[in-house]
Protein backbone atom coordinates (compact mmCIF):
# COMPACT_ATOMS: atom_id res chain seq x y z
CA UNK A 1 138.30 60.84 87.51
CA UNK A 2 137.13 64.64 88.71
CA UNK A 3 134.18 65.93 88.18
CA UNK A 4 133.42 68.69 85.03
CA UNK A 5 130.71 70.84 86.52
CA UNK A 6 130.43 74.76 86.74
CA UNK A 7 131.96 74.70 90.33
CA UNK A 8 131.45 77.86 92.65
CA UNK A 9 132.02 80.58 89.76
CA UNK A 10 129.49 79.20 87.22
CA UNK A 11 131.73 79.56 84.53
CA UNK A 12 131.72 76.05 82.56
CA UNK A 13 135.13 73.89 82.86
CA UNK A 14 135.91 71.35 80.69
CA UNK A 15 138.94 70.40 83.08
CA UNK A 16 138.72 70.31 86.30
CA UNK A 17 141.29 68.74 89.37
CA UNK A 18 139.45 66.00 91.92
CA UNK A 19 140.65 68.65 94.79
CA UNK A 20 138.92 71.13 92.86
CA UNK A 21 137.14 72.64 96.28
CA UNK A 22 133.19 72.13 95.32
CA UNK A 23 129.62 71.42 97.09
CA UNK A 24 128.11 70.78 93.42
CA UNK A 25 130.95 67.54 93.20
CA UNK A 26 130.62 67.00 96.39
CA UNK A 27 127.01 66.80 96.98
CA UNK A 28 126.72 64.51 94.01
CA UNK A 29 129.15 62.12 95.21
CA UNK A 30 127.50 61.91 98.61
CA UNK A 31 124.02 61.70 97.19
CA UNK A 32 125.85 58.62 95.21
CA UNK A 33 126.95 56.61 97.72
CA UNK A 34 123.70 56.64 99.84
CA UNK A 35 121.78 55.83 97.14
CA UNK A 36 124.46 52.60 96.86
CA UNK A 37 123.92 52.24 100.57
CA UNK A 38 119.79 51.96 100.55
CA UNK A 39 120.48 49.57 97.37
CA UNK A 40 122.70 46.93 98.42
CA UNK A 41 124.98 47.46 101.54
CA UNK A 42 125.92 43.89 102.03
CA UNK A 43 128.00 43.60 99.02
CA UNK A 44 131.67 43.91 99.35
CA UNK A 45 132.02 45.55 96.20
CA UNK A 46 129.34 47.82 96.30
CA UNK A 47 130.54 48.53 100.11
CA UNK A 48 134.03 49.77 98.28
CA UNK A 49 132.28 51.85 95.76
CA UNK A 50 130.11 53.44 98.34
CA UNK A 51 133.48 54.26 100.68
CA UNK A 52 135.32 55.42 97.55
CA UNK A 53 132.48 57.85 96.58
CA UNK A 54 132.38 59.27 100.26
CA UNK A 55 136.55 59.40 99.98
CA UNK A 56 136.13 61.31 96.58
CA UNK A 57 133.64 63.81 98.44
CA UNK A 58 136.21 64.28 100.84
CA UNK A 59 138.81 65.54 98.44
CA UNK A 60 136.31 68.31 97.23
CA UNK A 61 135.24 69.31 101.09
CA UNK A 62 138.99 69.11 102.52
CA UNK A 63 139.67 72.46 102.52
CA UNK A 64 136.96 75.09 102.22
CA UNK A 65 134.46 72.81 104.24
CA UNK A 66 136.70 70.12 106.56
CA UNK A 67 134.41 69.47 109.28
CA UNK A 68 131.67 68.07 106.33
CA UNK A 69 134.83 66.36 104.93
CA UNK A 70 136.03 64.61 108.05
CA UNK A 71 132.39 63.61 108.51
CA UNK A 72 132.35 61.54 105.36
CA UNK A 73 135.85 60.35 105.83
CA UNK A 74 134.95 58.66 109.13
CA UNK A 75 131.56 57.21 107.77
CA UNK A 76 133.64 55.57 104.93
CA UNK A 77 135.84 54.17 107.97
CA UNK A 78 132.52 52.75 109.31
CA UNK A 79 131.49 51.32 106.12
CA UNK A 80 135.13 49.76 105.34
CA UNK A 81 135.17 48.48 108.60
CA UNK A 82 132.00 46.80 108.65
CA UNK A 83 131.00 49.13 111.88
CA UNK A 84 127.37 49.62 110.80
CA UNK A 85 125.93 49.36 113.93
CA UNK A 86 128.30 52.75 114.52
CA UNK A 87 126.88 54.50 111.59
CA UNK A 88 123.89 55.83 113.40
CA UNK A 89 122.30 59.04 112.45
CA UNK A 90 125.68 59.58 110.45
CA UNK A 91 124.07 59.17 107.05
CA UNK A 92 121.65 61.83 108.12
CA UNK A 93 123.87 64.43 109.42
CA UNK A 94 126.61 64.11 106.18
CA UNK A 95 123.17 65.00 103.81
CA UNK A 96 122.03 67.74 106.00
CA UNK A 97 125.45 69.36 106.01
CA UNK A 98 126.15 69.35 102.33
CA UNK A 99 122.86 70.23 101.29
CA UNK A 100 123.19 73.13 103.55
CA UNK A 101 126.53 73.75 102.02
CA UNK A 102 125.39 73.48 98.61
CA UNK A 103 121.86 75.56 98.92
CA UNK A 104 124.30 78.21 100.75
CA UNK A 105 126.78 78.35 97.39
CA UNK A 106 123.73 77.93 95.14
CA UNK A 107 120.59 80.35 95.89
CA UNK A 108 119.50 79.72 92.65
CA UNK A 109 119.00 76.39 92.59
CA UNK A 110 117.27 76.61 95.89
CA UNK A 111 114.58 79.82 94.62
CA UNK A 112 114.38 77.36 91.41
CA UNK A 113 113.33 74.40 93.79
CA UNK A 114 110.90 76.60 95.86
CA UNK A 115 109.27 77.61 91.97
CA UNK A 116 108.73 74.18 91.49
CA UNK A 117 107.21 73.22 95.10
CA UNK A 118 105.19 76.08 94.49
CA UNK A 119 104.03 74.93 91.55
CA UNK A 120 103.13 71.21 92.92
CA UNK A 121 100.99 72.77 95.45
């Protein structure tokens, strides 16, 4: 199923395509599957899940952003695998790049985040 979110124009869809290109649908698939990773990795089925969420990332990265895209096809190659030992700082790197993506397409949400930091402090 694609995503419904605002994507890069911030005009609100009610229909969107899964190749849609978009860090928000992205980013939130990513942030999925390594929360699904820190919960229980040693379940086949939530293994699959986790690999299908990268592989769903991938299809909003794939052409506006392929090197983050080929990043979390080849970590859901590790995970389908079994290759954790692989995985390494891979987890790591596929966050920083599509939060970097994401604060890039979305200043807003990044001056709205510094408010609040602000505000904690």
């Amino acid at each position: 199923m694609s995503c419904s979110c605002h994507g890069k124009s911030g005009v609100s869809v009610t229909r969107t395509s899964p190749y849609d290109q978009c860090s928000t649908c992205a980013k939130k698939h990513i942030v999925k599957a390594w929360s699904l990773w820190n919960e229980f990795t040693y379940t086949e089925d939530n293994r699959d899940t986790i690999s299908g969420q990268l592989r769903l990332a991938v299809d909003h990265l794939m052409y506006d952003h392929r090197d983050i895209a080929l990043q979390a096809r080849d970590l859901a190659i590790l995970i389908e695998e079994n290759r954790d030992a692989e995985i390494g700082d891979g987890w790591e790197r596929l966050l920083s790049a599509i939060r970097e993506v994401f604060n890039a397409e979305h200043p807003d949400a990044v001056a709205r985040l510094q408010e609040l930091e602000k505000e904690k402090s």
